[in-house]
C-alpha atoms as a PDB file:
ATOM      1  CA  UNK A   1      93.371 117.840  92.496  1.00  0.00           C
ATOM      2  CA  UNK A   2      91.605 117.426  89.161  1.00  0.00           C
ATOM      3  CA  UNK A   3      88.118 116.076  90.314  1.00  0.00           C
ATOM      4  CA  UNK A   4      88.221 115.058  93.822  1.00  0.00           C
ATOM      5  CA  UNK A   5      89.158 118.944  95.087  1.00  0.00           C
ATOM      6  CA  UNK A   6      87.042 120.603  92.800  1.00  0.00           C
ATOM      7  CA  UNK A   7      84.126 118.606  93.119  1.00  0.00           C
ATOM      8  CA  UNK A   8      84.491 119.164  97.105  1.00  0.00           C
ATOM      9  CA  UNK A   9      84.546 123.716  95.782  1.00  0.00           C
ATOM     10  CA  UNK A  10      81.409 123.038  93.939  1.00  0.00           C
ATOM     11  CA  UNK A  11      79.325 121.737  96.325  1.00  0.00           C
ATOM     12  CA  UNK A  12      78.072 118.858  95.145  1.00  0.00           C
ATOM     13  CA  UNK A  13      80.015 115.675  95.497  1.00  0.00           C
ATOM     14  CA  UNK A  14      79.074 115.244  99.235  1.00  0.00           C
ATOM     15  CA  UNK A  15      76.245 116.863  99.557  1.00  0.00           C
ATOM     16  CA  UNK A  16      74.394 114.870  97.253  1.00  0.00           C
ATOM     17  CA  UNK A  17      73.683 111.187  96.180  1.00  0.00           C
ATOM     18  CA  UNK A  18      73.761 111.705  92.883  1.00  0.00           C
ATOM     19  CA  UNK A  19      76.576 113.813  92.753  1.00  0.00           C
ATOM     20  CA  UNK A  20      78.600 111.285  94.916  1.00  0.00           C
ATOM     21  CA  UNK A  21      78.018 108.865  92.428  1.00  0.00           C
ATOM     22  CA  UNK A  22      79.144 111.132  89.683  1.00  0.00           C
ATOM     23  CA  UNK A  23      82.624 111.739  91.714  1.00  0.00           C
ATOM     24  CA  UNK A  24      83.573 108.004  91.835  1.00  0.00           C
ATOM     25  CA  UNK A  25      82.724 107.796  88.207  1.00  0.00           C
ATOM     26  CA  UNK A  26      84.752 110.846  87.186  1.00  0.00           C
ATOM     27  CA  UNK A  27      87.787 109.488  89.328  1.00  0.00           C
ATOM     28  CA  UNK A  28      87.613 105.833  88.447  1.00  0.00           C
ATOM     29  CA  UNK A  29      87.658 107.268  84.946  1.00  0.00           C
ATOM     30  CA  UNK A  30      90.825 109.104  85.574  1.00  0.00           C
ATOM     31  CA  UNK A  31      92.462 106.445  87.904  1.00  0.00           C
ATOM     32  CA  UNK A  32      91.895 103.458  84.868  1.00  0.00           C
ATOM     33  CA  UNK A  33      92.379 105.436  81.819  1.00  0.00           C
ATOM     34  CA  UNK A  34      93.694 108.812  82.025  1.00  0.00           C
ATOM     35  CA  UNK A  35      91.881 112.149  81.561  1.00  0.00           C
ATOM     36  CA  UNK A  36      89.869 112.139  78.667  1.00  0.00           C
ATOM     37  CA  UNK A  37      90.349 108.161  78.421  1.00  0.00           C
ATOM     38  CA  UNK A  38      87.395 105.697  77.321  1.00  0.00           C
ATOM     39  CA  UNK A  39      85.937 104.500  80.882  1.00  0.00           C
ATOM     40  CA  UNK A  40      86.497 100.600  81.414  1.00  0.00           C
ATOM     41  CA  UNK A  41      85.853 100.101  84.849  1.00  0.00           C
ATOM     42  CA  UNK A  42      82.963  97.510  86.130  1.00  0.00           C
ATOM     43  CA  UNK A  43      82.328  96.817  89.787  1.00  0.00           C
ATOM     44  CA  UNK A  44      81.039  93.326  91.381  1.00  0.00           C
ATOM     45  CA  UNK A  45      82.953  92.042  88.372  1.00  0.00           C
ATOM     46  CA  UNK A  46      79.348  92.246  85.988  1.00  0.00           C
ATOM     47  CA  UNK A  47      78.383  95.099  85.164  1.00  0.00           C
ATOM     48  CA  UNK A  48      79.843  97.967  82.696  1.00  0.00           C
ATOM     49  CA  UNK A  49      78.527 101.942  82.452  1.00  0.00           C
ATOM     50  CA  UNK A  50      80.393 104.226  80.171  1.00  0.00           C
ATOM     51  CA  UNK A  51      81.279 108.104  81.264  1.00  0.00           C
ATOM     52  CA  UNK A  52      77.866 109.927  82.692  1.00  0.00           C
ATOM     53  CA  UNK A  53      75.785 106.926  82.925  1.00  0.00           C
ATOM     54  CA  UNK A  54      73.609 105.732  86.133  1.00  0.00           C
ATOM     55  CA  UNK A  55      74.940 102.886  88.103  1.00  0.00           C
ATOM     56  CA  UNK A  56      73.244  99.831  87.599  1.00  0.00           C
ATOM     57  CA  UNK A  57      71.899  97.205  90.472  1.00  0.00           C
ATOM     58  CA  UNK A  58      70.457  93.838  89.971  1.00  0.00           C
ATOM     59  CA  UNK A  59      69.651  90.904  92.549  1.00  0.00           C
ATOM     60  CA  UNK A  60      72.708  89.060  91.588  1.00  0.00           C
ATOM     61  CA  UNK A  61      74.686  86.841  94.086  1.00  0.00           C
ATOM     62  CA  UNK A  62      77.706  88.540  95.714  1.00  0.00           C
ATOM     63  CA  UNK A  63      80.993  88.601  94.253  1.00  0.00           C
ATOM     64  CA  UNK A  64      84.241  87.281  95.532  1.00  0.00           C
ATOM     65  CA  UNK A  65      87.665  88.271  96.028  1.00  0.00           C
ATOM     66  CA  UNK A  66      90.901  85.544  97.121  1.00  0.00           C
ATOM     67  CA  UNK A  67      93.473  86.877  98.886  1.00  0.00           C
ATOM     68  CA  UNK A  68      96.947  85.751  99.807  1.00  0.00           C
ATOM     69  CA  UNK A  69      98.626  86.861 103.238  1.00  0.00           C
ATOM     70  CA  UNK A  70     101.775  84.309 103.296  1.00  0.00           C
ATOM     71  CA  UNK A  71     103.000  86.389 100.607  1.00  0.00           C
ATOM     72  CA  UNK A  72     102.775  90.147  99.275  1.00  0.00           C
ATOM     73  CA  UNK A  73     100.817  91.314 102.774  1.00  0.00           C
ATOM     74  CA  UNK A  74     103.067  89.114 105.163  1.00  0.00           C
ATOM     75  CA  UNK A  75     103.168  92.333 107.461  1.00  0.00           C
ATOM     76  CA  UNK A  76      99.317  91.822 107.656  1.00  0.00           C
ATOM     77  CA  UNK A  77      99.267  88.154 108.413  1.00  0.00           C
ATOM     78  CA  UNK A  78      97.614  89.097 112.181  1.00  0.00           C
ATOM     79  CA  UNK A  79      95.444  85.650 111.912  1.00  0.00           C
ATOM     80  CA  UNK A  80      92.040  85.427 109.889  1.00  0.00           C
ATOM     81  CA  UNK A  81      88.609  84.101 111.367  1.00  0.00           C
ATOM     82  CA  UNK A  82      85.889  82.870 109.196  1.00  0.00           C
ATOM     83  CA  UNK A  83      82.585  84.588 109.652  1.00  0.00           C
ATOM     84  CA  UNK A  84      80.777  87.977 108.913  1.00  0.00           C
ATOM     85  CA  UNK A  85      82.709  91.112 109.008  1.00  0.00           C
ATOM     86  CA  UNK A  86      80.506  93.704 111.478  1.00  0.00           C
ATOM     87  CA  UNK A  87      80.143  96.915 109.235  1.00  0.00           C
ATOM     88  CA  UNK A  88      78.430  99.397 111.069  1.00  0.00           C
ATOM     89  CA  UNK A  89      75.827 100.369 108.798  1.00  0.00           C
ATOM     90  CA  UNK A  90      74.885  97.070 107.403  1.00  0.00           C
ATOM     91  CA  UNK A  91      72.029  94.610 108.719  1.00  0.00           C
ATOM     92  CA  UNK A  92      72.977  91.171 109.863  1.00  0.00           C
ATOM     93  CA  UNK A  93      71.598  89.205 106.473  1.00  0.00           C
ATOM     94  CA  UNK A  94      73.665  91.853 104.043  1.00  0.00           C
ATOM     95  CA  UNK A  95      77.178  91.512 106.456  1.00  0.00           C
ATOM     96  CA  UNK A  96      80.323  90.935 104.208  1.00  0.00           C
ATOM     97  CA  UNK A  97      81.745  87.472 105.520  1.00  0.00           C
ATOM     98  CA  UNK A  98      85.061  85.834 104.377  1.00  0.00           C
ATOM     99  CA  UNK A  99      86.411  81.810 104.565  1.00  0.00           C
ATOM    100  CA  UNK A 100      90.056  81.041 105.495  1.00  0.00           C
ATOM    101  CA  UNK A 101      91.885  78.372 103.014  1.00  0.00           C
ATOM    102  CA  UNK A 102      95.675  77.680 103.264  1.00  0.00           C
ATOM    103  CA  UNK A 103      95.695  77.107 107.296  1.00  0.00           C
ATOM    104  CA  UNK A 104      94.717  80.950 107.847  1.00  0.00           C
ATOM    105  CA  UNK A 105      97.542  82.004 105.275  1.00  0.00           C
ATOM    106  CA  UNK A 106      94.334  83.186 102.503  1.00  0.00           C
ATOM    107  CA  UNK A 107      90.934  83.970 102.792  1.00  0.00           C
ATOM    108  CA  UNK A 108      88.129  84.419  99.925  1.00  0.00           C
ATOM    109  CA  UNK A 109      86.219  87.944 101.352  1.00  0.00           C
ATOM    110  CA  UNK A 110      82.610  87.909 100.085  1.00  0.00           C
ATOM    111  CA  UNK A 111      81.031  91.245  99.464  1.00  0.00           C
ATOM    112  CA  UNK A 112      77.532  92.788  99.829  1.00  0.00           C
ATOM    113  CA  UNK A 113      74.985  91.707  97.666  1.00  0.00           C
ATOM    114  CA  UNK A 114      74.681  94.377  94.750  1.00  0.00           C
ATOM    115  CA  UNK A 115      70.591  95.398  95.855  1.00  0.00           C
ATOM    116  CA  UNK A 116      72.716  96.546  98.706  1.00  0.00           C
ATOM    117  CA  UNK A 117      75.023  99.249  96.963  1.00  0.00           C
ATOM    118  CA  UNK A 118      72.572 102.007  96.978  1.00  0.00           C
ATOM    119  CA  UNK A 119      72.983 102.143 100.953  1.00  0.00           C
ATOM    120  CA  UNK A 120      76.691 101.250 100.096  1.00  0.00           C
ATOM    121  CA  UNK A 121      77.127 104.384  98.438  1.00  0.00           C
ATOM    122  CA  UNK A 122      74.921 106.748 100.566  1.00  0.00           C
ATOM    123  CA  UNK A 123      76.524 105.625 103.747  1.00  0.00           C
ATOM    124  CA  UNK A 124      79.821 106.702 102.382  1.00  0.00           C
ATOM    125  CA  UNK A 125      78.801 109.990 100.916  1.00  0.00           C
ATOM    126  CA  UNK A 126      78.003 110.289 104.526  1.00  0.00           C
ATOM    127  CA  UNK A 127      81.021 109.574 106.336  1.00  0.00           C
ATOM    128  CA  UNK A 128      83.058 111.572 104.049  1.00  0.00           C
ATOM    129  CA  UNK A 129      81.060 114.772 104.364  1.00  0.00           C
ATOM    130  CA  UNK A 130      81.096 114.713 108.460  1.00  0.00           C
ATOM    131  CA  UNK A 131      85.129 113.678 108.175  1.00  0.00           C
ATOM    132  CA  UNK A 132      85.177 117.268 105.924  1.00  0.00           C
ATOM    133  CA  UNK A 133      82.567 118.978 107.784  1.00  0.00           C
ATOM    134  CA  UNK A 134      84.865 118.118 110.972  1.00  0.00           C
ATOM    135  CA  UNK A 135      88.289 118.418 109.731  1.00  0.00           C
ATOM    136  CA  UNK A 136      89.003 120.809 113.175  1.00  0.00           C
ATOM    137  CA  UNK A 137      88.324 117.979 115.337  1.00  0.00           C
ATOM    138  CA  UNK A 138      89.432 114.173 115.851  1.00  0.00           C
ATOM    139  CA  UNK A 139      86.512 112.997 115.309  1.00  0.00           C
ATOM    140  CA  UNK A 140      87.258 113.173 111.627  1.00  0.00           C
ATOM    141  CA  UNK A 141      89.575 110.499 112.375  1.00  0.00           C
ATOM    142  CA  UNK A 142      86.671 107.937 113.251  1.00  0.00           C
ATOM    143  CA  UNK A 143      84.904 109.283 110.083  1.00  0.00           C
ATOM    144  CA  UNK A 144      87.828 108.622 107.874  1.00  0.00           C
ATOM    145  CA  UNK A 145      88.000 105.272 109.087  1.00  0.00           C
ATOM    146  CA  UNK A 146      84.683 103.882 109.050  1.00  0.00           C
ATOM    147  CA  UNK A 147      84.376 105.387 105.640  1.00  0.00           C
ATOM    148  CA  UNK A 148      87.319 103.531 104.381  1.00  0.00           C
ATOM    149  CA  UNK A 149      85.922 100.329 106.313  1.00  0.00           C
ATOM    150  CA  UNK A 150      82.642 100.467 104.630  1.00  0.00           C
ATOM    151  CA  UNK A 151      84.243 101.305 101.324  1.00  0.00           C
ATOM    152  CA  UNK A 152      86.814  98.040 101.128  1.00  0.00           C
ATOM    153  CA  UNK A 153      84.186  96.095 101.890  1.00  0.00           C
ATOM    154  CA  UNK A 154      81.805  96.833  99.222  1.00  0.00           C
ATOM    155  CA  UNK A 155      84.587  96.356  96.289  1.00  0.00           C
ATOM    156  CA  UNK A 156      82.833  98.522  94.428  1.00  0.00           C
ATOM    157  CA  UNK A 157      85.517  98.074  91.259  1.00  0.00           C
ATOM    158  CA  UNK A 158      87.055  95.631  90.258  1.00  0.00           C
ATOM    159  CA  UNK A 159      90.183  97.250  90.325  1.00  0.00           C
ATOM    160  CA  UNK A 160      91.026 100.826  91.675  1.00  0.00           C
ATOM    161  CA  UNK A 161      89.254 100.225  94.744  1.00  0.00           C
ATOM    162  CA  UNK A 162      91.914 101.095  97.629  1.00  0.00           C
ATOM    163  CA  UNK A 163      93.870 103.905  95.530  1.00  0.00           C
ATOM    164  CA  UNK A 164      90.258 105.720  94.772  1.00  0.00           C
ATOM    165  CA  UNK A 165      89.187 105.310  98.500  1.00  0.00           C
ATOM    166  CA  UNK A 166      92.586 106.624 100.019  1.00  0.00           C
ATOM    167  CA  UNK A 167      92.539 109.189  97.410  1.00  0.00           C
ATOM    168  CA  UNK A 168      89.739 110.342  99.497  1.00  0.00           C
ATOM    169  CA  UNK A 169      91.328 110.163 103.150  1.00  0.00           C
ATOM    170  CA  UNK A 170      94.424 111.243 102.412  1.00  0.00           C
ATOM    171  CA  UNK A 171      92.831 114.516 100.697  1.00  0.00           C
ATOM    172  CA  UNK A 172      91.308 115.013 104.122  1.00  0.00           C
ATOM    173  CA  UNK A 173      94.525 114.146 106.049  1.00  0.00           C
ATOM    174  CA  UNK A 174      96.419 116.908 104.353  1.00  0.00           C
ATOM    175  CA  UNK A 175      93.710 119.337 105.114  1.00  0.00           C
ATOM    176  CA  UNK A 176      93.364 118.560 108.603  1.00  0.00           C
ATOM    177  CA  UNK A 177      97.650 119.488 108.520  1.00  0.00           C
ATOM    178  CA  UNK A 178      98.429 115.953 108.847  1.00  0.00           C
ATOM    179  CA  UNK A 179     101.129 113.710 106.507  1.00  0.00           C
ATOM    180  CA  UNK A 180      99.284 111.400 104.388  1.00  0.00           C
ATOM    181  CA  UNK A 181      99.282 107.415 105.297  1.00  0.00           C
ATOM    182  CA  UNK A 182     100.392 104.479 102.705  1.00  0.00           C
ATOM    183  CA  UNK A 183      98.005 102.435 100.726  1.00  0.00           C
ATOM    184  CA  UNK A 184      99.868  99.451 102.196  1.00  0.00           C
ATOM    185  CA  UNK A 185      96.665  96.455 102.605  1.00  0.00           C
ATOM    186  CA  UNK A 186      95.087  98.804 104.781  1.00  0.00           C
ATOM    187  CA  UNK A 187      91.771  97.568 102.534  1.00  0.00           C
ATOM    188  CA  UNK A 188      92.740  94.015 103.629  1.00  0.00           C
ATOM    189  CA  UNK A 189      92.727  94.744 107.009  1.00  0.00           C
ATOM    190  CA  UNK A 190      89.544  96.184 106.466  1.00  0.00           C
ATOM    191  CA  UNK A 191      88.023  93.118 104.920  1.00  0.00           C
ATOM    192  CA  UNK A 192      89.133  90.643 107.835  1.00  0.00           C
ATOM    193  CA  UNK A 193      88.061  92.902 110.701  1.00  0.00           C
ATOM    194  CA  UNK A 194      85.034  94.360 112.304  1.00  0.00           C
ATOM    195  CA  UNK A 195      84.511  98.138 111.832  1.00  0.00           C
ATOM    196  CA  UNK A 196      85.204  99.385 115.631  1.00  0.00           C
ATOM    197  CA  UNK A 197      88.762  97.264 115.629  1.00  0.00           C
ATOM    198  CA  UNK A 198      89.753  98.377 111.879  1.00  0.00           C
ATOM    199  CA  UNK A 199      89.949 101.295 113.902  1.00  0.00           C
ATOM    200  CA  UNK A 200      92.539 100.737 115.850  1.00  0.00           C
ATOM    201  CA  UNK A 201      94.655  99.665 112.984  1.00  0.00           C
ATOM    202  CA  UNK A 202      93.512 102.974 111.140  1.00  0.00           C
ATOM    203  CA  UNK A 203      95.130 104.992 113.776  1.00  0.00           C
ATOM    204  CA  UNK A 204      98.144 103.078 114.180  1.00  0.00           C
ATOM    205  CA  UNK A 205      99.287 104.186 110.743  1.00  0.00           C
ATOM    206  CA  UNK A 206      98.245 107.835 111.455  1.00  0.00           C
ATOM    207  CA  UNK A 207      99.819 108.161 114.317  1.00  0.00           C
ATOM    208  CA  UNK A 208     103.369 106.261 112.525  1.00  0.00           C
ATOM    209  CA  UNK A 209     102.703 109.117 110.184  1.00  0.00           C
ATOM    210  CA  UNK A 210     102.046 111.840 112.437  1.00  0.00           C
ATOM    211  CA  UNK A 211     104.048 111.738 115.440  1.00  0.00           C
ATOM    212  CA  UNK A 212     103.057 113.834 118.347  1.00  0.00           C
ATOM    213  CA  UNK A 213     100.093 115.864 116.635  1.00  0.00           C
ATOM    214  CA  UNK A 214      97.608 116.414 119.061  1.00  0.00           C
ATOM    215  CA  UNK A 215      94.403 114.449 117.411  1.00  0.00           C
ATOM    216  CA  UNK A 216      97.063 111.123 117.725  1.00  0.00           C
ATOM    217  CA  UNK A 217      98.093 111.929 121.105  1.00  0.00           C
END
């Protein structure tokens, strides 16, 4: 309610590149520090901007994340398979891919190279504004998951990531009259599956959180 809403009332966070960027800034600042806090976030685990500074990209190598599934995300231990992650946006040579350690139990999920954040960050400024320019219709649905898909992939922070991202969807959610859905490892789910079946799991946890509406039907 104190960026995210009025940035939608102004006009600018979705309409514009540049003002997209600014949102995630202005939220990540808020989400890490605290209004009015110095800004300590970094994304790809490199590089550092302060408060109203451009993003930076550089040809770096991609940056990695471990994750454990025998243990905090049991409930999304559905099986892991080594390979690219499909993200519908993305060419083949820039896919996200991940490697399974532990017999399947963890997995290291490789994002995007960083020369690749630019379309990163357009395709989700994007998504979001047909999910808000559609909030009538279930198509928003679709929206709000691919957004959230391309989103956990990318890693854009280092930390923040899924609570900044769901921030976003479940702002939506309640405007379309729906309950809001749980952070859960929803951006887990997304890293270890293709776009069109993260879908699926998308809309299994709006539909355990809205019963009987009609877009869930």
């Amino acid at each position: 309610e104190r960026v995210f809403a009025p940035a939608l009332r102004e006009g600018e966070a979705l309409t514009s590149y540049g003002g997209f960027c600014a949102l995630l800034q202005a939220q990540h600042t808020m989400l890490m520090e605290g209004p009015g806090g110095e800004y300590r976030g970094h994304w790809q685990g490199k590089h550092q901007f302060s408060v109203g500074s451009d993003f930076r990209f550089d040809d770096s190598d991609r940056s990695y994340y471990r994750f454990n599934l025998g243990s905090v995300y049991g409930r999304y231990n559905d099986g892991v398979r080594a390979g690219p992650i499909a993200v519908e946006w993305l060419e083949q040579a820039a896919l996200p891919w991940i490697d399974t350690i532990g017999g399947g139990l963890q997995f290291v999920h490789y994002s995007p190279r960083q020369r690749h954040m630019p379309e990163n960050l357009e395709r989700r400024r994007a998504l979001l504004k047909l999910a808000f320019e559609n909030l009538e219709h279930p198509e928003a649905l679709q929206y709000l998951s691919d957004y959230l898909h391309v989103a956990s992939n990318a890693h854009l922070f280092t930390r923040g990531n899924l609570s900044l991202n769901m921030s976003h969807v479940n702002y939506a959610l309640e405007r379309m009259g729906m309950k809001p859905i749980p952070h859960r490892g929803l951006d887990l789910l997304a890293m270890k599956k293709p776009f069109d079946a993260f879908r699926g799991d998308f809309m299994n946890e709006i539909r355990a959180a809205n019963p009987g509406h009609p877009f869930v039907r």
